[in-house]
Structures are given as structure tokens and as C-alpha cells.
PDB file of N, CA and C in Angstrom:
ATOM      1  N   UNK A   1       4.297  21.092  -6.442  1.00  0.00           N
ATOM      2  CA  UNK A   1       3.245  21.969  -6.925  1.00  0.00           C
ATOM      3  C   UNK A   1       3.389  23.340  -6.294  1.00  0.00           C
ATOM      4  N   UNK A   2       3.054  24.443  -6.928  1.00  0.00           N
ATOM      5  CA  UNK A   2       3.365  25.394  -6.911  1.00  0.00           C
ATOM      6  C   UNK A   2       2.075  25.721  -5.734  1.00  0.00           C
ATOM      7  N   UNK A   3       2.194  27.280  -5.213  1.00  0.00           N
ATOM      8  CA  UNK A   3       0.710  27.790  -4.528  1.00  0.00           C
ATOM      9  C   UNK A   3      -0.351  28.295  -5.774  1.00  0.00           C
ATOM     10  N   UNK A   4       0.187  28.508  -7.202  1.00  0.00           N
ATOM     11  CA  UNK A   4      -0.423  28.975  -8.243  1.00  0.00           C
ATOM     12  C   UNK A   4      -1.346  27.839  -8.553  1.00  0.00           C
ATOM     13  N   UNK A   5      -0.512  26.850  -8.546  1.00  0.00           N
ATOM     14  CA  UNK A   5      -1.194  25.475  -9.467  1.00  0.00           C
ATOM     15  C   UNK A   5      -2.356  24.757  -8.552  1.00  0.00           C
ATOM     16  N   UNK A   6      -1.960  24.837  -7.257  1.00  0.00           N
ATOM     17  CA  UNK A   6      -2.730  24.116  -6.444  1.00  0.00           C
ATOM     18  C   UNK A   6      -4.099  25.118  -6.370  1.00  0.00           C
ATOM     19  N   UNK A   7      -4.273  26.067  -6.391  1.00  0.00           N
ATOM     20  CA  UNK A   7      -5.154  27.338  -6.725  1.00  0.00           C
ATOM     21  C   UNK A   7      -6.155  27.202  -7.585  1.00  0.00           C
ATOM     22  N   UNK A   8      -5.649  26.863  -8.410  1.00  0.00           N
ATOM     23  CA  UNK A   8      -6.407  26.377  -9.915  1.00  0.00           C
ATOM     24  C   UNK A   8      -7.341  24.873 -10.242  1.00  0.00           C
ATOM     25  N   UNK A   9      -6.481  24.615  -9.137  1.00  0.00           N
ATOM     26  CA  UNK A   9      -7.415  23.038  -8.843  1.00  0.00           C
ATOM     27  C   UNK A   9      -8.937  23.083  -7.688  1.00  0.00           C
ATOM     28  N   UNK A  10      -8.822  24.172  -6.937  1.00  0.00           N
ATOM     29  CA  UNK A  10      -9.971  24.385  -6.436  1.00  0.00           C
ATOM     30  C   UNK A  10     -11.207  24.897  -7.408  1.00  0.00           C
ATOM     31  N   UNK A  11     -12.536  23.927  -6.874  1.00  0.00           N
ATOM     32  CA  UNK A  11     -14.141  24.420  -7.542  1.00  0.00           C
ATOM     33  C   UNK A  11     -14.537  23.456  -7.533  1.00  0.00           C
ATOM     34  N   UNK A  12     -15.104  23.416  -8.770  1.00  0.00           N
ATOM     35  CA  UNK A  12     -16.470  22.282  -9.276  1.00  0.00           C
ATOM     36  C   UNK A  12     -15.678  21.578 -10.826  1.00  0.00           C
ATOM     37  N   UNK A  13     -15.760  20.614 -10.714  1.00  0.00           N
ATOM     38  CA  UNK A  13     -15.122  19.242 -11.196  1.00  0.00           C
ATOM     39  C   UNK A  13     -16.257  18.303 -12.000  1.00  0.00           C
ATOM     40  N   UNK A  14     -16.570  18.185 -13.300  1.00  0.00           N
ATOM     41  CA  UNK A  14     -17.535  16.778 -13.626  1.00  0.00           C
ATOM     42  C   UNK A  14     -16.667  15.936 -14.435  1.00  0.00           C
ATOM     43  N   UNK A  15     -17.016  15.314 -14.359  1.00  0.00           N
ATOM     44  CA  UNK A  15     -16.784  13.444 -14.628  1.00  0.00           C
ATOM     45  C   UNK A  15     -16.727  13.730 -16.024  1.00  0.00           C
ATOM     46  N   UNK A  16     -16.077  12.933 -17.020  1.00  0.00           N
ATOM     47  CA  UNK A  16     -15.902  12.996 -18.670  1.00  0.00           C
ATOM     48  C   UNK A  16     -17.036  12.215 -18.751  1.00  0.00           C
ATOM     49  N   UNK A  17     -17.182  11.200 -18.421  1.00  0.00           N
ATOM     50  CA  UNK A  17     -18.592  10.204 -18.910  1.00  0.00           C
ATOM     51  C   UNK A  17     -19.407   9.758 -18.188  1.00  0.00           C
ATOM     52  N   UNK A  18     -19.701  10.160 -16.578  1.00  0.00           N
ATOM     53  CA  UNK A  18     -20.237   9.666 -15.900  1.00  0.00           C
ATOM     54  C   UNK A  18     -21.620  11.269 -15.334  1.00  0.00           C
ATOM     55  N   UNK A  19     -20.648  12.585 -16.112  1.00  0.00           N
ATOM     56  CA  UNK A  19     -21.835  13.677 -15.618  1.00  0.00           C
ATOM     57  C   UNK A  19     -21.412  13.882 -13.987  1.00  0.00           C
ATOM     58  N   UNK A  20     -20.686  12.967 -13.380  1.00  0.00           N
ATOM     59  CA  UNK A  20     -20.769  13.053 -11.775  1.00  0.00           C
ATOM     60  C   UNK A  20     -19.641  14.676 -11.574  1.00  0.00           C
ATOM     61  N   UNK A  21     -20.572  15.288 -10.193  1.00  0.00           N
ATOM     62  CA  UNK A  21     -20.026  16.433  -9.986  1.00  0.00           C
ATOM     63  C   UNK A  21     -19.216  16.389  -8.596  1.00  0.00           C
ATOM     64  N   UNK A  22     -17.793  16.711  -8.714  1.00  0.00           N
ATOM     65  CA  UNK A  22     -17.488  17.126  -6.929  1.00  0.00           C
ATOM     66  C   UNK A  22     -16.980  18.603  -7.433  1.00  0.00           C
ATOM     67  N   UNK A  23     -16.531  18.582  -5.476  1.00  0.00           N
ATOM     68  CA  UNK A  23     -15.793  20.068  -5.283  1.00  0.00           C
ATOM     69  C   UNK A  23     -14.707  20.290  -4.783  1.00  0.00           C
ATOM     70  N   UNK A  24     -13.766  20.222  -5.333  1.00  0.00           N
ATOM     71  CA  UNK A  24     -12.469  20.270  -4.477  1.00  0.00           C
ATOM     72  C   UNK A  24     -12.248  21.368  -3.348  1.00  0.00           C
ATOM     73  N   UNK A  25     -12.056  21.248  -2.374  1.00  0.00           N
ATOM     74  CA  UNK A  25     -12.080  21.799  -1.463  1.00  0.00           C
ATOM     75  C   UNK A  25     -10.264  22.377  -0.614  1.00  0.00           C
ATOM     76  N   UNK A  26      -9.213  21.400  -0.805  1.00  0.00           N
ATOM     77  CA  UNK A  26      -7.916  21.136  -0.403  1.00  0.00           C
ATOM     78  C   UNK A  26      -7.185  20.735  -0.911  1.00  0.00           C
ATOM     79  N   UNK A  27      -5.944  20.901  -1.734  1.00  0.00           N
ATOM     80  CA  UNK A  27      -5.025  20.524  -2.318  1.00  0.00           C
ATOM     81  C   UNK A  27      -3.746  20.321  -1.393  1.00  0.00           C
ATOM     82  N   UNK A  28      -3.281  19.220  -1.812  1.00  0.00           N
ATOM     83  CA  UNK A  28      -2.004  19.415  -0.275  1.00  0.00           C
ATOM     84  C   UNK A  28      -0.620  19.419  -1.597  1.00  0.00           C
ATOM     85  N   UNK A  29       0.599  19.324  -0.922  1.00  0.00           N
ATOM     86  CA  UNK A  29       1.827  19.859  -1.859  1.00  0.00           C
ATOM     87  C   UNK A  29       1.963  18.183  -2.593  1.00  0.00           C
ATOM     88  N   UNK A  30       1.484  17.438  -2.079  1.00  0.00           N
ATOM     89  CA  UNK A  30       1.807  16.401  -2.451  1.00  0.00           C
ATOM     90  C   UNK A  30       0.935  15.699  -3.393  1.00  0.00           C
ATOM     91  N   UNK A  31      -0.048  16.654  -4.141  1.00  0.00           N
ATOM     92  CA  UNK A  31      -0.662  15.901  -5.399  1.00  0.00           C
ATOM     93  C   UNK A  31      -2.051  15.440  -5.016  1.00  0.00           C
ATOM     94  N   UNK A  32      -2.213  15.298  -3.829  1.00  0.00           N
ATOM     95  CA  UNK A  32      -3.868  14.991  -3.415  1.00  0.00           C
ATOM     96  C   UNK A  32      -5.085  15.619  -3.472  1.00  0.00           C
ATOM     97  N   UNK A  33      -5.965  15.987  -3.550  1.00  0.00           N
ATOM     98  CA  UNK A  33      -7.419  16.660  -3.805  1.00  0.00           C
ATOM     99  C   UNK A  33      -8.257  16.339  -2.866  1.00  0.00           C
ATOM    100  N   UNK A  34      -8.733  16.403  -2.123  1.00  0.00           N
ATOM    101  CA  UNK A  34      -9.569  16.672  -1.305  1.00  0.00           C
ATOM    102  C   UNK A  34     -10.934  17.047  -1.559  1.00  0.00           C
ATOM    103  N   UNK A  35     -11.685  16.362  -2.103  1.00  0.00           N
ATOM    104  CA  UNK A  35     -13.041  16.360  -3.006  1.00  0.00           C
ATOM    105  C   UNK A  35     -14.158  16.003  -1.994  1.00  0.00           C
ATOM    106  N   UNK A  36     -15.319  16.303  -2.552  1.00  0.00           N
ATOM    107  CA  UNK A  36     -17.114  15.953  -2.002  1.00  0.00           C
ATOM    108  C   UNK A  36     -17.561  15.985  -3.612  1.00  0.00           C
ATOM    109  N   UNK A  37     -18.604  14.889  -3.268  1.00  0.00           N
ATOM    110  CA  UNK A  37     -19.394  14.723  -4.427  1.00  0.00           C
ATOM    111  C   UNK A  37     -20.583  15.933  -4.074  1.00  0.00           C
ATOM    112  N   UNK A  38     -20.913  16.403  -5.001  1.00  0.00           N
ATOM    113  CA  UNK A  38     -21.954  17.394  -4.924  1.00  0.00           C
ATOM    114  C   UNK A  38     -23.245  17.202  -5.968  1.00  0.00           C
ATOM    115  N   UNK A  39     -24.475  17.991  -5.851  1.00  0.00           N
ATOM    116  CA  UNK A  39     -25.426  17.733  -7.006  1.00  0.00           C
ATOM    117  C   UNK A  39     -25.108  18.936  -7.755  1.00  0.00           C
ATOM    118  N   UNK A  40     -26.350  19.274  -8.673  1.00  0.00           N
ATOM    119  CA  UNK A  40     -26.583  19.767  -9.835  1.00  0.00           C
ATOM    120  C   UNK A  40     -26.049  21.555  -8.828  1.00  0.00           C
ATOM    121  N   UNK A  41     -26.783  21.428  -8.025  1.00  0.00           N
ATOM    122  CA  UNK A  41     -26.845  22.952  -6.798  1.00  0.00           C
ATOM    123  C   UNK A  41     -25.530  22.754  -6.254  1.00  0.00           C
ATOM    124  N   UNK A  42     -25.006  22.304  -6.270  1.00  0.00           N
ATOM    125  CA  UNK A  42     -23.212  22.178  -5.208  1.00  0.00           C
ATOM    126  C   UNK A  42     -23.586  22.011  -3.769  1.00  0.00           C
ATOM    127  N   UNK A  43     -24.428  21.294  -3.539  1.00  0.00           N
ATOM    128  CA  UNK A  43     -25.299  21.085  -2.521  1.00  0.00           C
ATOM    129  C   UNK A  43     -24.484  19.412  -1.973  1.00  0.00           C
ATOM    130  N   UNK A  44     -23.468  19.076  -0.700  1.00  0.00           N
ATOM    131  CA  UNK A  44     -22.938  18.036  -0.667  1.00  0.00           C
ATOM    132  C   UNK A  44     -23.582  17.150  -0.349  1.00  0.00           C
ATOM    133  N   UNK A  45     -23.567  15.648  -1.328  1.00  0.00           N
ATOM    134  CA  UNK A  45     -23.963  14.264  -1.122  1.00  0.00           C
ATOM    135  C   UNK A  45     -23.256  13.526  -0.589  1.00  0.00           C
ATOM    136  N   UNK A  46     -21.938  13.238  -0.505  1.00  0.00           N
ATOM    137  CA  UNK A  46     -21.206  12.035   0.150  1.00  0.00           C
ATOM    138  C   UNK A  46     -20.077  13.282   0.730  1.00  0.00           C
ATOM    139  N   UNK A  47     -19.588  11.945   1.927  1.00  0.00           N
ATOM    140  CA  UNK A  47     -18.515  12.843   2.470  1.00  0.00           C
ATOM    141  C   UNK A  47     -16.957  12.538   1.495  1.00  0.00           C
ATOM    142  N   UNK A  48     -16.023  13.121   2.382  1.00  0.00           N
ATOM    143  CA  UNK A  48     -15.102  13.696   1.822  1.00  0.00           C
ATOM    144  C   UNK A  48     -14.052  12.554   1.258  1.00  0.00           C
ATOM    145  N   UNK A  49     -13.471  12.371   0.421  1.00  0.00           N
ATOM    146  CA  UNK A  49     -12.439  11.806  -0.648  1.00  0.00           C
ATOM    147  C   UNK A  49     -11.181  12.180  -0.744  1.00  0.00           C
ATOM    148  N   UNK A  50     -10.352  11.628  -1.086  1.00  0.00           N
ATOM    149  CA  UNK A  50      -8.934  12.055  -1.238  1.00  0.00           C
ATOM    150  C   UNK A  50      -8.408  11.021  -2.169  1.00  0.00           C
ATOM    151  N   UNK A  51      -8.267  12.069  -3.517  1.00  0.00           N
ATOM    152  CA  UNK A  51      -7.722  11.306  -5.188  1.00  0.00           C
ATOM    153  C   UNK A  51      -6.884  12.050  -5.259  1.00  0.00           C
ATOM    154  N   UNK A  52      -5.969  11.514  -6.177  1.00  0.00           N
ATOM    155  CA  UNK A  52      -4.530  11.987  -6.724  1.00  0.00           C
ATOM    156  C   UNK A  52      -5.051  12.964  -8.017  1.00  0.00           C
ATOM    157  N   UNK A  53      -3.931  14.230  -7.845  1.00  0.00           N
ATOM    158  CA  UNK A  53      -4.493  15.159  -9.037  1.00  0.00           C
ATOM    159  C   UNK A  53      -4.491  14.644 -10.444  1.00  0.00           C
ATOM    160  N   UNK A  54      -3.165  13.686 -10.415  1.00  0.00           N
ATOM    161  CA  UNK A  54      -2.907  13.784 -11.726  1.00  0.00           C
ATOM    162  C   UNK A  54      -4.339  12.407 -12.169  1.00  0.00           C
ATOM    163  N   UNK A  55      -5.170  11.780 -11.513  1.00  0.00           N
ATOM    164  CA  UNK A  55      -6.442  10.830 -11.610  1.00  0.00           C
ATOM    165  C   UNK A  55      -7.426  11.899 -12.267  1.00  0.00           C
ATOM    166  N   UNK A  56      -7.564  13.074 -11.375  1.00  0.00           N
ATOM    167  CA  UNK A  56      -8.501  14.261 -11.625  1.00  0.00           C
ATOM    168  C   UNK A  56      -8.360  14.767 -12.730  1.00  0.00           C
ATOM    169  N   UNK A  57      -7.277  15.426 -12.787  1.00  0.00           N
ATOM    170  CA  UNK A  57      -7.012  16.024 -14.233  1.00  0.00           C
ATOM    171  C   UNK A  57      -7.522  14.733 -15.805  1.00  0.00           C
ATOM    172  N   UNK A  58      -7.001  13.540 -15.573  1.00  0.00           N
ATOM    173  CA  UNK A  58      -7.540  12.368 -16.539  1.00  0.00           C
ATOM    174  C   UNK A  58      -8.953  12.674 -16.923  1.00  0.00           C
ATOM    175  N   UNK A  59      -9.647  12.507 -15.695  1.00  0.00           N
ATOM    176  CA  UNK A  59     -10.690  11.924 -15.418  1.00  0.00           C
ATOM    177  C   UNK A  59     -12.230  13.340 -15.414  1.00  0.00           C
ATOM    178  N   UNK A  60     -11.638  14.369 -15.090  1.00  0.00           N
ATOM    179  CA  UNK A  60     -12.500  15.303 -14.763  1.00  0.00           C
ATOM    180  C   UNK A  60     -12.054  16.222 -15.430  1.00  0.00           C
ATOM    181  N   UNK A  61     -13.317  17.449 -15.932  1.00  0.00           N
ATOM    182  CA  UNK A  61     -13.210  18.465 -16.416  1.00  0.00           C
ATOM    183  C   UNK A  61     -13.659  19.493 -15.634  1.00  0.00           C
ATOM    184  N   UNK A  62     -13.064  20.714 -15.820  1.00  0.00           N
ATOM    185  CA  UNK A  62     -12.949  21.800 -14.798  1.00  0.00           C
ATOM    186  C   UNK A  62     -14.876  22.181 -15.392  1.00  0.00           C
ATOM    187  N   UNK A  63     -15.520  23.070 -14.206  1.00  0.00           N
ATOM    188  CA  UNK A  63     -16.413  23.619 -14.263  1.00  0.00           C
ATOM    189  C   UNK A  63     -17.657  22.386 -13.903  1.00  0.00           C
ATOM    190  N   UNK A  64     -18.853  23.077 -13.638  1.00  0.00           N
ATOM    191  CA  UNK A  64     -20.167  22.096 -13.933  1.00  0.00           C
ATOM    192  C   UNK A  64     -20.785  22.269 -15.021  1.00  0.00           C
ATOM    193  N   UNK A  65     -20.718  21.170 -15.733  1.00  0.00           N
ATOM    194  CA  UNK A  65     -21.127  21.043 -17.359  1.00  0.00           C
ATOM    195  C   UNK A  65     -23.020  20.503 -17.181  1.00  0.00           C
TER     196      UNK A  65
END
């Protein structure tokens, strides 16, 4: 992964069918994400996660919907 691509993966993240919001916070070269679940405010609920991008990209849509 590029420094461009990993760039683009940082923000706010919701769920395709579940509405659930995180925030990616860290991308490492090796495909991982570094997420917190957040609320409606980006206000953090659970601690920190580590999913594979290419799960994220499936699974989540960029922005808070």
C-alpha cells in the first residue's frame, strides 16, 4: 500500500447493514486498520480493533451515513 492509499482509509466508516459507525485512526503497510467504534457524534464507545482493509472496504462505506 501506497502512503496515498493508506491516507484515504483514514475517518469515519458505517456498516452496509448494521448503521454501525467507527474511525479509523492507523493504517499500517500491511493491510490492517486500526478502528474505534464511535456514536452518531464520533464520540468513542469501545476500545480499539484491528481488521483487515480489504474486510473494511467489503463491509463499510466511507463517511457517516
Amino acid at each position: 500500500m501506497t502512503a496515498k492509499e493508506r491516507a484515504r482509509l483514514h475517518g469515519f466508516w458505517t456498516h452496509k447493514k448494521t448503521g454501525q459507525r467507527i474511525a479509523i485512526s492507523r493504517v499500517t503497510l500491511y493491510g490492517e486498520a486500526h478502528a474505534r467504534k464511535v456514536n452518531s457524534l464520533g464520540h468513542e464507545v469501545r476500545p480499539k480493533e484491528i481488521m483487515l482493509v480489504r474486510d473494511l472496504k467489503e463491509d463499510y462505506v466511507k463517511g457517516m451515513i
